[in-house]
PDB file of N, CA and C in Angstrom:
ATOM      1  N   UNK A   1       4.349   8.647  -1.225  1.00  0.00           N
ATOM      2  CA  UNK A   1       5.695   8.112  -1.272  1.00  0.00           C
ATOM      3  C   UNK A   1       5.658   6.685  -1.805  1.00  0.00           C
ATOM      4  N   UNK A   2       6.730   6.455  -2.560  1.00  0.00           N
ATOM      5  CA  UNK A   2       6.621   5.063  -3.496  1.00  0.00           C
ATOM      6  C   UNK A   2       7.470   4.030  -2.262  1.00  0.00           C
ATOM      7  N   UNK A   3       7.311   2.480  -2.855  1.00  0.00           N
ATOM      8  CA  UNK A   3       7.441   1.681  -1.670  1.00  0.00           C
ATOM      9  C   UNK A   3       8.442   1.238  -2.509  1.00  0.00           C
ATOM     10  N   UNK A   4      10.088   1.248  -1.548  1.00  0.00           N
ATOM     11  CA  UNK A   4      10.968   0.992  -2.494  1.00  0.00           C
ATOM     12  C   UNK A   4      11.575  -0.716  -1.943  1.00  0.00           C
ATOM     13  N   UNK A   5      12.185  -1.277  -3.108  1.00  0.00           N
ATOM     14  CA  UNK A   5      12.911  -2.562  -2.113  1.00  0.00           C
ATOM     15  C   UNK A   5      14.277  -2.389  -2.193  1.00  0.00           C
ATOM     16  N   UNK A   6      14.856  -2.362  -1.162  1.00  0.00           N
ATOM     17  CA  UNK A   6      15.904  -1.826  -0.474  1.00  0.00           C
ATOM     18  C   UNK A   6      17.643  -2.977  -0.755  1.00  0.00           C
ATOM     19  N   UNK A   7      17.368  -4.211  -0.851  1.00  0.00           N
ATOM     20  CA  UNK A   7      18.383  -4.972  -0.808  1.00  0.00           C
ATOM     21  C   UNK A   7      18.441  -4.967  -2.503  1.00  0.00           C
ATOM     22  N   UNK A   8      19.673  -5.396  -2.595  1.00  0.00           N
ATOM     23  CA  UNK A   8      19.839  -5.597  -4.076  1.00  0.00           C
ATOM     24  C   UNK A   8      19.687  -6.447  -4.972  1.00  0.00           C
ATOM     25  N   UNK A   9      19.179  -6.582  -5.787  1.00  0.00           N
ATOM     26  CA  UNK A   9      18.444  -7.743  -6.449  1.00  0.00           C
ATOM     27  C   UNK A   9      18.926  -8.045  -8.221  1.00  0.00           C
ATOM     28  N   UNK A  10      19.303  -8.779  -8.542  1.00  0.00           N
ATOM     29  CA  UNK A  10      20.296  -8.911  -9.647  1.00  0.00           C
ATOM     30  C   UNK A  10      19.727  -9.904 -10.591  1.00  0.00           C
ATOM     31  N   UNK A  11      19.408 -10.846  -9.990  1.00  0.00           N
ATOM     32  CA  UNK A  11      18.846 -12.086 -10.965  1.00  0.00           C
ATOM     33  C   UNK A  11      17.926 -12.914 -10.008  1.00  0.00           C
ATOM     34  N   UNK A  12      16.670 -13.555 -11.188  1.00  0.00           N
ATOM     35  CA  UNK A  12      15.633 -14.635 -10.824  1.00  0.00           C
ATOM     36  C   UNK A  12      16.045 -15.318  -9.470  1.00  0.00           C
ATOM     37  N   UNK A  13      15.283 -15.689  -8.375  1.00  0.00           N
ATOM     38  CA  UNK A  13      16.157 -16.402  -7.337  1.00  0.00           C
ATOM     39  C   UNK A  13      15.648 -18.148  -7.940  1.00  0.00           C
ATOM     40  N   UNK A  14      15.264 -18.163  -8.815  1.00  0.00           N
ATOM     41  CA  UNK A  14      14.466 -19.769  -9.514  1.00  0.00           C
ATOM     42  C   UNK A  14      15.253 -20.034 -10.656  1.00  0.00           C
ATOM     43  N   UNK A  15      15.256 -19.000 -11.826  1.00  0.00           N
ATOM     44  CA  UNK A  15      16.097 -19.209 -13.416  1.00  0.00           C
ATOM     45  C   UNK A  15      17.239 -18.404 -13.242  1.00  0.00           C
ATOM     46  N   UNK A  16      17.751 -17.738 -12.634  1.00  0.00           N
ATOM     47  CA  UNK A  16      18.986 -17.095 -12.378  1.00  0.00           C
ATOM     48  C   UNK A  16      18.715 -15.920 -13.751  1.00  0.00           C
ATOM     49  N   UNK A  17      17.408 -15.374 -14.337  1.00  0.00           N
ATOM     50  CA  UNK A  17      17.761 -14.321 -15.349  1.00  0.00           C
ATOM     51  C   UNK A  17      17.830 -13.415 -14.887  1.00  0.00           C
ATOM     52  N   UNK A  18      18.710 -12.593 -15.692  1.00  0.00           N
ATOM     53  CA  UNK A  18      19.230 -11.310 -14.641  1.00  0.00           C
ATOM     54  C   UNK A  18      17.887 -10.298 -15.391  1.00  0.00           C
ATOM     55  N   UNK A  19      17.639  -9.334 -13.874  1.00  0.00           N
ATOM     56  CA  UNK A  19      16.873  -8.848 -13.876  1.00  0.00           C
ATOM     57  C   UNK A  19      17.143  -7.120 -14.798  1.00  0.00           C
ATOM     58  N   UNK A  20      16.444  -6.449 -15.398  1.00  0.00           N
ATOM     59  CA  UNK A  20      16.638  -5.174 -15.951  1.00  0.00           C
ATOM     60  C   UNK A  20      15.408  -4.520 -16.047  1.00  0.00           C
ATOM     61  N   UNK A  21      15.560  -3.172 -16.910  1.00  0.00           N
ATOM     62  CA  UNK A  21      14.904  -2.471 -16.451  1.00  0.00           C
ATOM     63  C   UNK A  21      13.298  -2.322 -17.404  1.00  0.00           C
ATOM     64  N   UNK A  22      13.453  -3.550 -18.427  1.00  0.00           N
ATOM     65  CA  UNK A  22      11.952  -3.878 -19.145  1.00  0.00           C
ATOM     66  C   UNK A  22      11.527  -4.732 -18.506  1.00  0.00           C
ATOM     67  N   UNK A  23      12.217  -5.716 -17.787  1.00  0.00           N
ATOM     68  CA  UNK A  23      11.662  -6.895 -17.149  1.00  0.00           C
ATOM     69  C   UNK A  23      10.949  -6.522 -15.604  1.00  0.00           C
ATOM     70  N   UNK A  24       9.589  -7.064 -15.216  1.00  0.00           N
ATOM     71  CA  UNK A  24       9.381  -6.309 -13.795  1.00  0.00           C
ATOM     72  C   UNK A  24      10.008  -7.662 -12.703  1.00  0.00           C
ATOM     73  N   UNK A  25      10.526  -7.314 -11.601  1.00  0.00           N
ATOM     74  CA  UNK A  25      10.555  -8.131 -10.429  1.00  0.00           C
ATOM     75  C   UNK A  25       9.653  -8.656  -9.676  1.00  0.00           C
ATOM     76  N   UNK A  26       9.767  -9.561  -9.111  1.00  0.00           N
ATOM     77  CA  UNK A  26       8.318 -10.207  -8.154  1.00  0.00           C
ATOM     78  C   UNK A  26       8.733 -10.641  -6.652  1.00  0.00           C
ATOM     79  N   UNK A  27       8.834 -10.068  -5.889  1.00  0.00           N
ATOM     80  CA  UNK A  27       8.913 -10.778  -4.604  1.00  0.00           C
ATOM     81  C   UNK A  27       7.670 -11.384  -3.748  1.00  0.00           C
ATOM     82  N   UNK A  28       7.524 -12.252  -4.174  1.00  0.00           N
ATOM     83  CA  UNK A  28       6.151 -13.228  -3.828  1.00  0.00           C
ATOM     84  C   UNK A  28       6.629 -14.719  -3.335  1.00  0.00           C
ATOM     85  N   UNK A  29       5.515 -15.132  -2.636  1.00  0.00           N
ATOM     86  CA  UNK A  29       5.214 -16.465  -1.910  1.00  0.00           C
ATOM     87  C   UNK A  29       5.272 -17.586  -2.796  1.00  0.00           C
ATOM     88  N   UNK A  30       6.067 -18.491  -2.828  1.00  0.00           N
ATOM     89  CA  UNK A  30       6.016 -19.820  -3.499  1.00  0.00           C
ATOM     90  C   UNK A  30       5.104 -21.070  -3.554  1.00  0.00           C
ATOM     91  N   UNK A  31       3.716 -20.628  -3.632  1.00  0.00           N
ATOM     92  CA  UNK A  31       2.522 -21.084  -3.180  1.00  0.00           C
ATOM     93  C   UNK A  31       2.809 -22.757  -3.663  1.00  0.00           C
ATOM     94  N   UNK A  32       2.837 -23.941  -3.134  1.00  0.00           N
ATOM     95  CA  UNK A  32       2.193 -23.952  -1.506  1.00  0.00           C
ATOM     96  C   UNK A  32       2.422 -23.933  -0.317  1.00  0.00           C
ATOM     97  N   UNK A  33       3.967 -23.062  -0.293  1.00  0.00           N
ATOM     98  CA  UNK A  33       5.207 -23.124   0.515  1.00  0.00           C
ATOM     99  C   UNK A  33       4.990 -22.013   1.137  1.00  0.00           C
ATOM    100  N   UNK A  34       5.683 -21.790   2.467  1.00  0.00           N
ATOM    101  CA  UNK A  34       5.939 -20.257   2.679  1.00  0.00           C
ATOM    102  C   UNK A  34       7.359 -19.648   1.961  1.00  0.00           C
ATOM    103  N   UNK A  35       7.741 -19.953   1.413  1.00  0.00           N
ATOM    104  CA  UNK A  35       9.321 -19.364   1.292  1.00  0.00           C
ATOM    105  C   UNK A  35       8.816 -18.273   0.044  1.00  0.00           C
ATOM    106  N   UNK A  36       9.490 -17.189   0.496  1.00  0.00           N
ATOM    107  CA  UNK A  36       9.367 -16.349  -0.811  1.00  0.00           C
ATOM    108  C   UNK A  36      10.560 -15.944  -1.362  1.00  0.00           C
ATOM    109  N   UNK A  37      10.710 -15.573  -2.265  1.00  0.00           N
ATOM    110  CA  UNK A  37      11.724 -15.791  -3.725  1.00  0.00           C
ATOM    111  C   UNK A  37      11.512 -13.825  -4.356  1.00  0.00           C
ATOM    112  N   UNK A  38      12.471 -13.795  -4.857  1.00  0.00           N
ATOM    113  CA  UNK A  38      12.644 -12.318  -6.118  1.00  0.00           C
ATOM    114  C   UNK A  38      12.573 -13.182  -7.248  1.00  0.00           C
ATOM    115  N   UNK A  39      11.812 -13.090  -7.637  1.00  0.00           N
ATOM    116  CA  UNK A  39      11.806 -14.129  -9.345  1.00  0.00           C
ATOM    117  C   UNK A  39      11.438 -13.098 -10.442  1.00  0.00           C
ATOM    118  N   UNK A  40      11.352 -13.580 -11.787  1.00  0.00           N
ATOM    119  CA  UNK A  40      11.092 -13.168 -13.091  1.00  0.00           C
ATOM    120  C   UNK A  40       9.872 -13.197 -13.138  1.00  0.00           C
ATOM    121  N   UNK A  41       9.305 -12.333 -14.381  1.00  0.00           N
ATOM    122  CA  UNK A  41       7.878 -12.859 -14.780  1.00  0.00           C
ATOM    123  C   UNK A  41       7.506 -13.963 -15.327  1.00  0.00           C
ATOM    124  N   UNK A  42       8.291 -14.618 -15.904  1.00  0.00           N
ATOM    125  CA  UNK A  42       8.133 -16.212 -16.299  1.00  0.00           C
ATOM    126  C   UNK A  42       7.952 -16.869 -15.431  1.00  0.00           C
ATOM    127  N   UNK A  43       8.934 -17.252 -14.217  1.00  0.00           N
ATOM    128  CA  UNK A  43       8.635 -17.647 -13.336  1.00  0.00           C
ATOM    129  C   UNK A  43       7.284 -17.464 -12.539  1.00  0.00           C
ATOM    130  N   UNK A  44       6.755 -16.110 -12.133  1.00  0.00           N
ATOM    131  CA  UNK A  44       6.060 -15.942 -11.572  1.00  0.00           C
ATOM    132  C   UNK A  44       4.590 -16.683 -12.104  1.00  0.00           C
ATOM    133  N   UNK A  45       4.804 -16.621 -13.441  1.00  0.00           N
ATOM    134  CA  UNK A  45       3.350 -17.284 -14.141  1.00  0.00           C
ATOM    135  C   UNK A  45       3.849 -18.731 -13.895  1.00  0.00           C
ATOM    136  N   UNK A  46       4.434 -19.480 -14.528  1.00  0.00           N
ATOM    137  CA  UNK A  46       4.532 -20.508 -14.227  1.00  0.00           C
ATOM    138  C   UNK A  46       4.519 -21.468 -13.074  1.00  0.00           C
ATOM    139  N   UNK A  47       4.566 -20.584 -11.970  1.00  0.00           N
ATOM    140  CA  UNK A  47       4.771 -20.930 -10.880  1.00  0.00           C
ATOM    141  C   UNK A  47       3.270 -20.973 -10.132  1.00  0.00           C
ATOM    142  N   UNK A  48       2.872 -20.453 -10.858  1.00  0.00           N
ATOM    143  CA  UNK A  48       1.663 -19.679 -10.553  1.00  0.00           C
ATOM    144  C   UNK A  48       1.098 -19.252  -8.883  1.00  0.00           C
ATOM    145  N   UNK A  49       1.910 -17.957  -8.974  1.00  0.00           N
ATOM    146  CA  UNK A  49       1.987 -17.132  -7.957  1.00  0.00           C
ATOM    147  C   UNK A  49       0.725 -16.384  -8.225  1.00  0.00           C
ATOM    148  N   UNK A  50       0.668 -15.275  -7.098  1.00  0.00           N
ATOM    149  CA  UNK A  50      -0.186 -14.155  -7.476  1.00  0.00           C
ATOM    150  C   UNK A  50       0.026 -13.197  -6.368  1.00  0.00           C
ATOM    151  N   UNK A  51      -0.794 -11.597  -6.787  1.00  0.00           N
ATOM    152  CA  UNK A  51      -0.197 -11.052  -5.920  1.00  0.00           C
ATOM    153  C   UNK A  51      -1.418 -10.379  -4.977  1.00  0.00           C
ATOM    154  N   UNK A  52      -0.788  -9.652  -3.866  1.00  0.00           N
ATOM    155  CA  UNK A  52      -1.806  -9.459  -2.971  1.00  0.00           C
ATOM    156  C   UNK A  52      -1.156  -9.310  -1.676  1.00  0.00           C
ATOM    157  N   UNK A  53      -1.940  -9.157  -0.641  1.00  0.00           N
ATOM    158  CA  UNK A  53      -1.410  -9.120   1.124  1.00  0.00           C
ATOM    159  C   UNK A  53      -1.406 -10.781   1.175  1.00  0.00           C
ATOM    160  N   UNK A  54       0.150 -11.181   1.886  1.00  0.00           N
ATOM    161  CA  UNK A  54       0.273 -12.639   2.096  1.00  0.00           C
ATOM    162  C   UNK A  54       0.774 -14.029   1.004  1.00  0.00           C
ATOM    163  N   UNK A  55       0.498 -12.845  -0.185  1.00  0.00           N
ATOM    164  CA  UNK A  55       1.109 -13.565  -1.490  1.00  0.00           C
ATOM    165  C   UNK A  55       2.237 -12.313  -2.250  1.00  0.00           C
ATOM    166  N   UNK A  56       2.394 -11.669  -2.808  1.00  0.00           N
ATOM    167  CA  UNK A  56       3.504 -11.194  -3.335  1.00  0.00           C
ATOM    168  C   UNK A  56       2.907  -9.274  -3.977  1.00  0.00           C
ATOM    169  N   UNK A  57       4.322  -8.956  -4.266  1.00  0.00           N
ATOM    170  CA  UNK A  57       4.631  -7.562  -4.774  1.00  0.00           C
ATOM    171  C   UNK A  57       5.129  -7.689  -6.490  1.00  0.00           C
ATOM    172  N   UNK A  58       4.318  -6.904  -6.965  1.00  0.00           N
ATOM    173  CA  UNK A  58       5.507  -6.375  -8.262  1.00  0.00           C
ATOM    174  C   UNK A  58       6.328  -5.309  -8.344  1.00  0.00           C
ATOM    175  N   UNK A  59       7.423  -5.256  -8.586  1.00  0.00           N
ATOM    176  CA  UNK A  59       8.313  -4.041  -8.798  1.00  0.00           C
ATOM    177  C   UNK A  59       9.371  -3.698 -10.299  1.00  0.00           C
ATOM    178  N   UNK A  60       9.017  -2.205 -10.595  1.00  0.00           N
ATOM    179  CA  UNK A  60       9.932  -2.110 -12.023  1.00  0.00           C
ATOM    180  C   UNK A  60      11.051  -1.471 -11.617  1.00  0.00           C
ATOM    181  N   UNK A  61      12.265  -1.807 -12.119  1.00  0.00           N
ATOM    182  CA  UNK A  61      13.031  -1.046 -11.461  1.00  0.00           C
ATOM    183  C   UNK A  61      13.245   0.467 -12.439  1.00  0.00           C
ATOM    184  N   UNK A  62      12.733   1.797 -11.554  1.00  0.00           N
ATOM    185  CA  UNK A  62      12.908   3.296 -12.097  1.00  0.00           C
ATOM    186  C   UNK A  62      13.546   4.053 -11.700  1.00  0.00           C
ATOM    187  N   UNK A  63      13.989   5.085 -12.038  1.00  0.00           N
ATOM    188  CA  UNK A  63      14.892   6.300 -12.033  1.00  0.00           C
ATOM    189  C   UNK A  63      14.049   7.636 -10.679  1.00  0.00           C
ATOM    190  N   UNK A  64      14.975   7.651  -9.716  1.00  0.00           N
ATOM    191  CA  UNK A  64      14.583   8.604  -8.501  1.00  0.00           C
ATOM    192  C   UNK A  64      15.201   9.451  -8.843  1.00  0.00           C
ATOM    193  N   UNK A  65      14.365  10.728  -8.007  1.00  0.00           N
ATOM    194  CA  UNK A  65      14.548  12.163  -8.131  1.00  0.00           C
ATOM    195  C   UNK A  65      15.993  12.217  -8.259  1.00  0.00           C
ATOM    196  N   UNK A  66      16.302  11.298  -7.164  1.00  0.00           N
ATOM    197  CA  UNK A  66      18.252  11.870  -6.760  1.00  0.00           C
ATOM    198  C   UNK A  66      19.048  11.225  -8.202  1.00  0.00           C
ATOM    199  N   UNK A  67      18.503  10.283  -9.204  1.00  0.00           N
ATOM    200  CA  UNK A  67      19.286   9.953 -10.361  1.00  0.00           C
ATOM    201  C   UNK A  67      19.525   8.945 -10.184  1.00  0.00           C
ATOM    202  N   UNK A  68      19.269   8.123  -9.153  1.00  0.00           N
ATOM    203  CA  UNK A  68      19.763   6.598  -8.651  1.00  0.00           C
ATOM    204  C   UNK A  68      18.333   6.215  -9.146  1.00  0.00           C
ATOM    205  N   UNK A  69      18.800   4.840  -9.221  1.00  0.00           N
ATOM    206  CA  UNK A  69      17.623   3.863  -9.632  1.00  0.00           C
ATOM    207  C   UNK A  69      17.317   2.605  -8.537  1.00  0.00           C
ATOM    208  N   UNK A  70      15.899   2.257  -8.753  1.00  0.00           N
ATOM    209  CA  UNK A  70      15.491   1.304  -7.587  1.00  0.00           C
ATOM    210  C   UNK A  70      14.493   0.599  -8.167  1.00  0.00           C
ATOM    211  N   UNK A  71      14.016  -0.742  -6.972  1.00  0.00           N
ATOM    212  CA  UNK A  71      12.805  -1.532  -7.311  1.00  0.00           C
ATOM    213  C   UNK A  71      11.866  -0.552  -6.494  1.00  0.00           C
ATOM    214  N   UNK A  72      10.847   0.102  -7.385  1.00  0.00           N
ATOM    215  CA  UNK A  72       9.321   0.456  -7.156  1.00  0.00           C
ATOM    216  C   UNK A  72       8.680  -0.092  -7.217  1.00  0.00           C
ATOM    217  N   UNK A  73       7.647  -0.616  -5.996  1.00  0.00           N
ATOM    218  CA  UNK A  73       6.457  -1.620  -6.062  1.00  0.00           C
ATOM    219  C   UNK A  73       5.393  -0.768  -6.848  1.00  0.00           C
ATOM    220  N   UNK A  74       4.947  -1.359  -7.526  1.00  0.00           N
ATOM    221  CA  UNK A  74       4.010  -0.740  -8.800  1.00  0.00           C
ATOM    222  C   UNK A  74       2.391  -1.345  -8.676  1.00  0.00           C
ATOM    223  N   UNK A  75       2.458  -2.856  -7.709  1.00  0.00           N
ATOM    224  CA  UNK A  75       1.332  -3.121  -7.999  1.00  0.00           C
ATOM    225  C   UNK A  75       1.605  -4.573  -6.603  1.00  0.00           C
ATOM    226  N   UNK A  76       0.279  -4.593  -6.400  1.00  0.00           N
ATOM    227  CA  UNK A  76       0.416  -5.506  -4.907  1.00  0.00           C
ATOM    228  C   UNK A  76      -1.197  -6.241  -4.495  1.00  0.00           C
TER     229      UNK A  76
END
């Protein structure tokens, strides 16, 4: 079973770019902060995040069985 993210997520929480479905999402740690953020991939490099247990998720958003679409964590 795929690990879905559940709240809705629209745009960068850092550059405000709205998010779609070539671009992947990042919900990761704002290293050297605890606060974590839904950001872009720009952001995420620049910021220089990374991912892992305790630092962050990637997610693309794809097409489910039922025809609805979601953020799938793809990589962690």
């Amino acid at each position: 079973m795929s690990h879905v993210y559940i709240s809705p997520v629209n745009n960068c929480q850092l550059c405000n770019a709205e998010f779609n479905a070539e671009t992947p999402m990042y919900d990761c740690r704002l290293i050297p902060h605890t606060t974590w953020a839904n950001i872009c991939e720009d952001c995420f490099n620049g910021c220089n995040c990374k991912l892992g247990v305790g630092y962050g998720q990637k997610y693309e958003l794809q097409e489910l069985e039922s025809g609805n679409k979601a953020w799938v964590k793809v990589e962690s």
